[in-house]
Protein backbone atom coordinates (compact mmCIF):
# COMPACT_ATOMS: atom_id res chain seq x y z
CA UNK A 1 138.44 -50.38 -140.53
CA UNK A 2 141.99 -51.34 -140.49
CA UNK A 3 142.94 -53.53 -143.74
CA UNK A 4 146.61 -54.32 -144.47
CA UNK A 5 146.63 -55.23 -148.40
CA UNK A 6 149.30 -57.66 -149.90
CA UNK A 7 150.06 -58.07 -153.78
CA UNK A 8 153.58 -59.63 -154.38
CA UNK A 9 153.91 -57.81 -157.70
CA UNK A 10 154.37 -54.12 -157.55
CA UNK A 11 156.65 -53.87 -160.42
CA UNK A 12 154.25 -53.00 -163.48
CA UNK A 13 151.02 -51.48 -164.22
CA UNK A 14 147.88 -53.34 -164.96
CA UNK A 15 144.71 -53.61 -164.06
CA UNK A 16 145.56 -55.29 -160.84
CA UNK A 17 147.28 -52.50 -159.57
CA UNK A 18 144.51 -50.22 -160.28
CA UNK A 19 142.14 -52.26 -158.00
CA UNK A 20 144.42 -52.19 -155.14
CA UNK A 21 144.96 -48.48 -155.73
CA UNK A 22 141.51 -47.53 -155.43
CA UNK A 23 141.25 -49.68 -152.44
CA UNK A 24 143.83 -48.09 -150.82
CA UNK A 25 142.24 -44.88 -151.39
CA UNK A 26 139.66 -45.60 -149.35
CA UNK A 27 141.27 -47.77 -146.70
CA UNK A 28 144.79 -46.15 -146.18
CA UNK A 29 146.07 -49.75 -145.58
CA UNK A 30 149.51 -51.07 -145.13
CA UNK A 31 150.54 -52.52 -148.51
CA UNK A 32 152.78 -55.39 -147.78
CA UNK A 33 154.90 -57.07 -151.32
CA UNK A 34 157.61 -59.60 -151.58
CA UNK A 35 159.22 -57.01 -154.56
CA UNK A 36 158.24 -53.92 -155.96
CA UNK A 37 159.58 -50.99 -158.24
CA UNK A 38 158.52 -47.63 -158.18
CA UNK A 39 159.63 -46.49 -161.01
CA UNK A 40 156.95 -49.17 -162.64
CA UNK A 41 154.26 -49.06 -160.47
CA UNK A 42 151.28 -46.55 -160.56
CA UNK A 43 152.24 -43.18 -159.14
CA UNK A 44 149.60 -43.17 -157.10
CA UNK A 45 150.44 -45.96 -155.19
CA UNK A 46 153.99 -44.09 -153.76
CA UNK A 47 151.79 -42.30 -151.71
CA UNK A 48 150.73 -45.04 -149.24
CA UNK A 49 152.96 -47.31 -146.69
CA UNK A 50 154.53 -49.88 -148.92
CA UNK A 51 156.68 -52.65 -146.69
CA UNK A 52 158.30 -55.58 -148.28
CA UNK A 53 157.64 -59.16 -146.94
CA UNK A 54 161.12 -59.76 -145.48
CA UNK A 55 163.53 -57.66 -147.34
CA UNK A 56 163.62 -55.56 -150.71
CA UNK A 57 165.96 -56.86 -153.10
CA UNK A 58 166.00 -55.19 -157.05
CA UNK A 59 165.73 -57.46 -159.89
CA UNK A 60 169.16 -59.04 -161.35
CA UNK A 61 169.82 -58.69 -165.04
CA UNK A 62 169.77 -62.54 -165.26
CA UNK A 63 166.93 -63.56 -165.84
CA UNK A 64 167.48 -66.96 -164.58
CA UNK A 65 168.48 -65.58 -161.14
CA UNK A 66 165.25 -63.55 -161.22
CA UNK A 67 163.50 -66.52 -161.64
CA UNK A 68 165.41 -68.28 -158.54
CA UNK A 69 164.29 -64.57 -156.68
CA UNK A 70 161.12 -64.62 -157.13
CA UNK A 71 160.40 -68.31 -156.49
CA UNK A 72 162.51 -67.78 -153.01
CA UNK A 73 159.53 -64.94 -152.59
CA UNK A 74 156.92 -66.99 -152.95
CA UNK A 75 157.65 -69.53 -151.00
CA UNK A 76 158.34 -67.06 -148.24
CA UNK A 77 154.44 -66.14 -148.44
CA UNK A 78 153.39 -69.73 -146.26
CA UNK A 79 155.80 -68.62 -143.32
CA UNK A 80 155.04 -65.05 -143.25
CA UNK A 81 153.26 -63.43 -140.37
CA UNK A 82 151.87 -60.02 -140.50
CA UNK A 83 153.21 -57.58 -137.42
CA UNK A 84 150.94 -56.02 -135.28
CA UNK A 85 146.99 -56.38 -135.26
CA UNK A 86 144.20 -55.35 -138.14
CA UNK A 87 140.93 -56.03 -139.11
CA UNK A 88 141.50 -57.77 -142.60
CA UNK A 89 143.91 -58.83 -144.57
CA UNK A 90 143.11 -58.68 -147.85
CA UNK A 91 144.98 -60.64 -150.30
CA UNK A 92 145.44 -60.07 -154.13
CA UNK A 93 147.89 -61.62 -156.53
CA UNK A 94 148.99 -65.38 -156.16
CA UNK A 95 150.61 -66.37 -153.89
CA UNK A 96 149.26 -63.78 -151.14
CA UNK A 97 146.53 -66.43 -150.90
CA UNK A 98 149.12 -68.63 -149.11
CA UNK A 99 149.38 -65.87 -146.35
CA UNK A 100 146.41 -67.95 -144.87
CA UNK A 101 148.74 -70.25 -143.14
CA UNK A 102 149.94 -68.10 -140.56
CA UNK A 103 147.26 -65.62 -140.60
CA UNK A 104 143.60 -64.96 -140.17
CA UNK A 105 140.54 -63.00 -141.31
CA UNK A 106 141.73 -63.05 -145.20
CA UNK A 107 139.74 -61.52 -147.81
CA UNK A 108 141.06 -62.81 -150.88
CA UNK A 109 140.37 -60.43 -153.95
CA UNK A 110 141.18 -63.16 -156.36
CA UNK A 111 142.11 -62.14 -160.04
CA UNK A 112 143.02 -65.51 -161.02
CA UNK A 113 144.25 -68.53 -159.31
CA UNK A 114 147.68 -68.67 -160.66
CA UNK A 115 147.27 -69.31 -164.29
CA UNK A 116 150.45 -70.60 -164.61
CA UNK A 117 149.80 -73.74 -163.07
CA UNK A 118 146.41 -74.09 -163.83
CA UNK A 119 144.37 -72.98 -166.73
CA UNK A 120 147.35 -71.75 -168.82
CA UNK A 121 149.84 -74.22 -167.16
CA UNK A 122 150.27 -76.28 -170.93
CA UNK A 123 150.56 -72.37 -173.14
CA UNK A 124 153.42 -71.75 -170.34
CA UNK A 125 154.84 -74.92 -170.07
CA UNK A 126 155.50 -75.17 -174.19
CA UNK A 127 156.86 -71.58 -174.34
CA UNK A 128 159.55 -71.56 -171.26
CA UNK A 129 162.96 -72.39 -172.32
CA UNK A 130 164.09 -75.49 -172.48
CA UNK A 131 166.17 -75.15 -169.40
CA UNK A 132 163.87 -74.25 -167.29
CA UNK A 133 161.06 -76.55 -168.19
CA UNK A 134 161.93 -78.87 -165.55
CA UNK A 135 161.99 -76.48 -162.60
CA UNK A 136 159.12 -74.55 -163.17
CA UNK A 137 157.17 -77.83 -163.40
CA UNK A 138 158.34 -78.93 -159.97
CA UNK A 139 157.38 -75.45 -158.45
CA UNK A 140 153.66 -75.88 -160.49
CA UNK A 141 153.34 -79.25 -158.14
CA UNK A 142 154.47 -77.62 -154.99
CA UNK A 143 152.02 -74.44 -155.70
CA UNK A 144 148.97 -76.82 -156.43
CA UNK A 145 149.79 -78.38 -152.77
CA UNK A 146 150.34 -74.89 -150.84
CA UNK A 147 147.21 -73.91 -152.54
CA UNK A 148 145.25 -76.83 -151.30
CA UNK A 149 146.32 -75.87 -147.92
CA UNK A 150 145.66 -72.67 -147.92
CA UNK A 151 142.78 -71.74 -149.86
CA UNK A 152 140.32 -73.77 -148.12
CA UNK A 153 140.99 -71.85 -144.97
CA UNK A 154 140.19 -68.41 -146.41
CA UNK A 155 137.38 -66.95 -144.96
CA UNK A 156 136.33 -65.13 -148.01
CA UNK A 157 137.14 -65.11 -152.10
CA UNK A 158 135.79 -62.33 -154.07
CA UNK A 159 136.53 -63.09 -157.72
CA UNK A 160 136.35 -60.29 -160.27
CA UNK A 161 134.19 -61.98 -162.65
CA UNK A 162 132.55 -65.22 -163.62
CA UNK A 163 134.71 -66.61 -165.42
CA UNK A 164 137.57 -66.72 -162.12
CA UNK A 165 134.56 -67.78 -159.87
CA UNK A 166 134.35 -71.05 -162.58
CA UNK A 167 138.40 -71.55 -162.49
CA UNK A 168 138.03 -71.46 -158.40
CA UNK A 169 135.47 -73.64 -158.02
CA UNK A 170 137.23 -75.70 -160.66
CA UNK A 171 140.74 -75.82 -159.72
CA UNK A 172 140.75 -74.54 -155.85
CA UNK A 173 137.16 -76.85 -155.25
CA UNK A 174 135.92 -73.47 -153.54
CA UNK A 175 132.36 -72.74 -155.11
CA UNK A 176 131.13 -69.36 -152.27
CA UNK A 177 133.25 -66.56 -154.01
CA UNK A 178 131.44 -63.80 -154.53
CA UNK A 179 131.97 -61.92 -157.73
CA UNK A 180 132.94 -58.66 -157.53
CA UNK A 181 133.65 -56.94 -160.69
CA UNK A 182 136.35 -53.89 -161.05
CA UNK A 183 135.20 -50.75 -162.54
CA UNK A 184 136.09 -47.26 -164.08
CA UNK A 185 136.07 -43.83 -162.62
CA UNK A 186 132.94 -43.16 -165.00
CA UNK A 187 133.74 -38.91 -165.10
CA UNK A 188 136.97 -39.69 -166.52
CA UNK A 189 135.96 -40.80 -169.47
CA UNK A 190 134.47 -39.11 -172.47
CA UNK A 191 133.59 -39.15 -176.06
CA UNK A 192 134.66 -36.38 -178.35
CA UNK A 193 135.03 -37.46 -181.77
CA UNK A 194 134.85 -41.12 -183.93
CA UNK A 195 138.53 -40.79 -185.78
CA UNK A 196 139.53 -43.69 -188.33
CA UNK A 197 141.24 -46.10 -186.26
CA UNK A 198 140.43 -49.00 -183.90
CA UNK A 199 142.29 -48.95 -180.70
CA UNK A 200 143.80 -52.10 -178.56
CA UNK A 201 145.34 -50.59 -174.92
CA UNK A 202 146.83 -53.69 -173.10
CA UNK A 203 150.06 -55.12 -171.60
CA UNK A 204 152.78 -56.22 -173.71
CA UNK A 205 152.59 -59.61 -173.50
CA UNK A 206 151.66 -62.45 -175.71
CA UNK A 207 148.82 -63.42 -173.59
CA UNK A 208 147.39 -60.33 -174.82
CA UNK A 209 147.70 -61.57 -178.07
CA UNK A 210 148.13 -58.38 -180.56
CA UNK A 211 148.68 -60.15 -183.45
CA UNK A 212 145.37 -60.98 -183.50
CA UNK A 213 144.44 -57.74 -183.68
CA UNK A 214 146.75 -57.01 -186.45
CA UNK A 215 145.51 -60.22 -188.44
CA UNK A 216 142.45 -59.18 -188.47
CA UNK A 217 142.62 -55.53 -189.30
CA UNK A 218 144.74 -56.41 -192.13
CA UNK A 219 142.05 -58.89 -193.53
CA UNK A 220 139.44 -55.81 -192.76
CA UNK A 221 140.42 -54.24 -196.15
CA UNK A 222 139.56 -50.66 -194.79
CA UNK A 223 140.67 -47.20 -196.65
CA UNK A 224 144.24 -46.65 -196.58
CA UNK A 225 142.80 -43.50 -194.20
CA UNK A 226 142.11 -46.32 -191.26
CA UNK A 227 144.65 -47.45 -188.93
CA UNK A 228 145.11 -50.00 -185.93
CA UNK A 229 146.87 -47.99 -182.87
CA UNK A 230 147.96 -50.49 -180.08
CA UNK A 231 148.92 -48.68 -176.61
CA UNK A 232 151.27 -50.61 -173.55
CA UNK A 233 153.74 -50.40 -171.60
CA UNK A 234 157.43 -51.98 -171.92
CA UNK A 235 158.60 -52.29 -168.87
CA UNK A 236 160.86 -55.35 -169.28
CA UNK A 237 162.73 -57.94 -171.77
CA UNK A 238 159.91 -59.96 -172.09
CA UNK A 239 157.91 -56.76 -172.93
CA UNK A 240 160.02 -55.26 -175.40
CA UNK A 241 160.68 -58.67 -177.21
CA UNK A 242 157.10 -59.08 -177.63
CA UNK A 243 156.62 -55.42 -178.92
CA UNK A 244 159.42 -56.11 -181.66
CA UNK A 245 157.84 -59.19 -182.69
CA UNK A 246 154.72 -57.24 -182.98
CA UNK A 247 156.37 -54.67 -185.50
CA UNK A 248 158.15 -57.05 -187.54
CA UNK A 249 154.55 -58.60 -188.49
CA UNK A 250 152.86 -55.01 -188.93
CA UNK A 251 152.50 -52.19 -191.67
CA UNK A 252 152.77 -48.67 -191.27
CA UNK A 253 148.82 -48.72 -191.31
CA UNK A 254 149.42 -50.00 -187.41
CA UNK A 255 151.25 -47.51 -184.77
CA UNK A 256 152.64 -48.57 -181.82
CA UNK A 257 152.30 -45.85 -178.70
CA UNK A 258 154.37 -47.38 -175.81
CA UNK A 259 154.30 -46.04 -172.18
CA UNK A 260 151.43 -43.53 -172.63
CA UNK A 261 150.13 -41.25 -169.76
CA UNK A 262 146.87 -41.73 -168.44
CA UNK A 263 146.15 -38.48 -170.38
CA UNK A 264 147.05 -39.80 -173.58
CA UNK A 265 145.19 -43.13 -173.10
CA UNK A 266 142.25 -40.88 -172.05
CA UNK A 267 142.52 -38.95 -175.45
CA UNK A 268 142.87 -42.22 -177.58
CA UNK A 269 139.54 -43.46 -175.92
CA UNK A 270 137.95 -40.52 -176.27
CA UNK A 271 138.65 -39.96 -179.90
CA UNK A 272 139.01 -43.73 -181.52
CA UNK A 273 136.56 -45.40 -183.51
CA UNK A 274 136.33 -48.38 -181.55
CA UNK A 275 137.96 -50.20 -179.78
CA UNK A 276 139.21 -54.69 -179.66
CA UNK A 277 140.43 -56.41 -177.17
CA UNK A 278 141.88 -60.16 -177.81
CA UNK A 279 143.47 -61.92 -174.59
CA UNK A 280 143.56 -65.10 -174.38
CA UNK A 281 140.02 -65.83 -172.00
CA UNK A 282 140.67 -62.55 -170.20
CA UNK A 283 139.91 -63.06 -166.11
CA UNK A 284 137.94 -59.63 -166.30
CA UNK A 285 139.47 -57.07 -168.62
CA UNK A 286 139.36 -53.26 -167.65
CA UNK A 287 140.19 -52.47 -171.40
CA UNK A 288 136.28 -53.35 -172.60
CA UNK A 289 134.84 -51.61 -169.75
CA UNK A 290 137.36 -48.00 -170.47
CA UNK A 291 135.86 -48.23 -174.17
CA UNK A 292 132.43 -48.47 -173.00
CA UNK A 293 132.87 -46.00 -170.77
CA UNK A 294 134.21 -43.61 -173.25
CA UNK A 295 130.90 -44.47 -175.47
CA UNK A 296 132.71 -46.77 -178.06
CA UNK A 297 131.34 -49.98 -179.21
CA UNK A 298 134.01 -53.38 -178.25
CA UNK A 299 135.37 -55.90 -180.70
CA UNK A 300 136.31 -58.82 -178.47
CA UNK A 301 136.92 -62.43 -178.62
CA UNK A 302 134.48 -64.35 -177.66
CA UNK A 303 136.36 -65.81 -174.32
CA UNK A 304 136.49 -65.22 -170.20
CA UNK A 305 135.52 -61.67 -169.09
CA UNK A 306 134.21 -59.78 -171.85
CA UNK A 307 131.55 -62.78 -172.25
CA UNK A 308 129.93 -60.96 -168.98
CA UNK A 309 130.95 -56.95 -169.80
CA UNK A 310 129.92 -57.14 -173.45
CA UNK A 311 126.63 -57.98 -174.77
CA UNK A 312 127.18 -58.86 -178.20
CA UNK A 313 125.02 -56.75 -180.93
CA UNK A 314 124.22 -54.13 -178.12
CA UNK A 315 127.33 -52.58 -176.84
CA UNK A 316 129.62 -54.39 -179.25
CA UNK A 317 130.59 -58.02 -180.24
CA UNK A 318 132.06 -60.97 -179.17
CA UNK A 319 134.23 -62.63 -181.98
CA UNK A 320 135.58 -66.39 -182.30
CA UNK A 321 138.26 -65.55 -184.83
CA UNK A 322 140.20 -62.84 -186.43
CA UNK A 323 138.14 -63.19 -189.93
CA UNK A 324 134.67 -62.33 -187.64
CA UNK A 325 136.77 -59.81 -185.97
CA UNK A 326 137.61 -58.33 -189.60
CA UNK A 327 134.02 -58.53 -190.46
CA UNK A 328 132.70 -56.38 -187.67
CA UNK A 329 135.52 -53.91 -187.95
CA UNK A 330 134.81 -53.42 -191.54
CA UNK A 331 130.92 -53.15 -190.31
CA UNK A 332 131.07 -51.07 -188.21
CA UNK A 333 133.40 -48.37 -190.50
CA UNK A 334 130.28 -48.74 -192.62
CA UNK A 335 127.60 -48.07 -190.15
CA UNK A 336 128.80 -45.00 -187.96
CA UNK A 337 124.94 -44.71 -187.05
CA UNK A 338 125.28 -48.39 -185.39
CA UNK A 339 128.64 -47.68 -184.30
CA UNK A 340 127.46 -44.27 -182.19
CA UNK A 341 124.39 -46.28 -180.82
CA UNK A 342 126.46 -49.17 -179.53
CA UNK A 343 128.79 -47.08 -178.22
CA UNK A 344 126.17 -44.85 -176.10
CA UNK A 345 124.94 -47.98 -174.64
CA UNK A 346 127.93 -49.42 -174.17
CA UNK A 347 128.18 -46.01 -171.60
CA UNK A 348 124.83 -46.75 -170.21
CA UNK A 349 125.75 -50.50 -168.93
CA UNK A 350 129.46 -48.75 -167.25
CA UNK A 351 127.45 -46.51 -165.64
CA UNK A 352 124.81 -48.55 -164.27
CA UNK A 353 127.45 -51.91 -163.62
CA UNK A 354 131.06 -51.01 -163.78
CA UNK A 355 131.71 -47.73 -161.29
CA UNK A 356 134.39 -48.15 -158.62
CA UNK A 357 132.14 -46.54 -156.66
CA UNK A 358 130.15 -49.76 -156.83
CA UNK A 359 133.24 -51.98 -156.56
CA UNK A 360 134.24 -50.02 -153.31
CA UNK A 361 130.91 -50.58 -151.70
CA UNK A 362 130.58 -54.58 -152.45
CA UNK A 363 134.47 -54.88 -151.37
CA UNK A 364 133.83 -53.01 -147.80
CA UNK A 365 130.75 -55.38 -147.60
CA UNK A 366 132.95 -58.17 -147.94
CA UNK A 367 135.71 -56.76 -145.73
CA UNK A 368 132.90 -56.27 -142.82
CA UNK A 369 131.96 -59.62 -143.29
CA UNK A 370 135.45 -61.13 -143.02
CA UNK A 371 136.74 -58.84 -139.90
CA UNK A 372 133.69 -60.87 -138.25
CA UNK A 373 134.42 -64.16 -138.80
């Protein structure tokens, strides 16, 4: 099957990236991108044909004329046709939806519709400079209208959890995606040992919210033995801003690793105690699934995708506030019996739910059914 993939962000690692890496595995597609950089992107991903939607250009310094950039980009996406013929185009990130107005036979493997402008539009709006306020308003109106041309032409949404099937339906008024949910190379993942400290891998961002976690391991009151180890990467000003607010509120009882290999994350699975995850109502999350797959227990809140991944008093729990977060970590330090048993079926329901292997089947489903429409 011939699938050209486009994701207009190829300049940081995430989950996202992951999905369209092991799609690309298995599809060898053209990977189209209004701006990429690969000295941020996964590895992996160098590998395949990478081709920018009009022409490359590097990010500024200014971060003002990065924002003018990458607006000009996405308002590029409505006039852009793809070259030559394929089967399926199957669109990722926002705005690749808006492909859909000059081409056909688009599989949209929506994360989220942009968050920006919908669900999180008010949390964005109240923490952009004052400046820019304005601006990125008018661009929020002008994205709602592309969207609403767009998106009801695509032949077929696949949203990677629940939670973005509700916020489609809701906000795009499209209620036949089909949830497909991202996984974990199972094999990869291991358990060798239950060390004193609670682990929180995630982007360095203040969506992620960290300071959650570090509320409520402070509040814990564990052994001075126990510590809070939160992994990311910092890959830009916004990144690095947010990972020096994070230390200025934290003891040495929390380390920061930045920019880990896939090794080290592997090892800090593998060996952690458990491990929390606190974004605010996550689309899917790939962090709860990893710690289930490496047979630890998850401390989540109690919001978007780990609602479906985590079943609370089974293979972890779901929180509403740091204080309940504090009370199952200090729980759980106390029960190691309860801790191992969650954590083995936390293994159990990756293995059964969350492979890739059963992503990649659902998603070449999907892509069949799209070529055919």
């Amino acid at each position: 099957m011939d699938v050209v993939i486009c994701e207009p962000e190829l300049s940081y690692r995430g989950g996202g990236q992951e999905v369209i890496r092991k799609i690309a595995e298995r599809f060898n597609p053209i990977i189209y991108t209004t701006h990429y950089d690969p000295s941020k992107m996964l590895p992996e991903l160098k590998e395949f044909d990478i081709r920018p939607i009009w022409v490359h250009i590097p990010k500024f310094s200014s971060q003002f004329l990065n924002n003018v950039r990458s607006g000009a980009f996405w308002l590029s996406c409505p006039c852009f046709k793809i070259p030559g013929s394929y089967d399926v185009l199957n669109a990722h990130g926002p705005p690749s939806q808006w492909l859909r107005y000059r081409n056909e036979r688009v599989c949209w493997c929506c994360n989220s519709p942009y968050r920006g402008a919908y669900d999180l539009c008010g949390y964005t709006q109240r923490n952009t400079p004052v400046y820019y306020k304005a601006p990125r308003l008018a661009f929020v109106r002008l994205a709602k209208v592309l969207d609403g041309g767009a998106v009801p032409k695509i032949e077929k949404i696949c949203a990677n959890s629940g939670t973005v099937k509700k916020r489609i339906g809701k906000y795009l008024h499209r209620d036949d995606a089909e949830i497909i949910n991202p996984g974990v190379d199972i094999k990869d993942y291991t358990c060798k040992d239950f060390q004193k400290f609670f682990f929180y891998p995630s982007r360095f961002i203040p969506e992620k919210r960290m300071e959650y976690a570090i509320s409520a391991f402070r509040k814990a009151g564990l052994p001075k033995s126990w510590k809070l180890v939160i992994a990311g990467f910092v890959q830009n000003d916004v990144e690095n801003n947010y990972l020096n607010h994070l230390r200025s509120i934290s003891n040495e009882d929390v380390e920061f690793v930045t920019n880990a290999s896939k090794t080290q994350l592997f090892d800090l699975y593998s060996t952690c105690y458990a491990g929390l995850f606190c974004a605010i109502n996550e689309d899917w999350g790939l962090t709860p699934i990893e710690a289930m797959a490496s047979s630890k227990p998850v401390i989540s809140v109690n919001e978007g995708g780990p609602t479906e991944s985590v079943i609370d008093g089974k293979t972890g729990f779901l929180v509403n506030s740091p204080d309940e977060m504090a009370q199952k970590m200090h729980f759980l330090a106390n029960h190691p019996g309860i801790c191992e048993r969650m954590g083995k079926a936390g293994r159990r329901r990756v293995e059964q739910n969350y492979t890739w292997k059963i992503f990649l089947d659902k998603m070449e489903k999907a892509f069949k059914e799209t070529a055919k429409m």
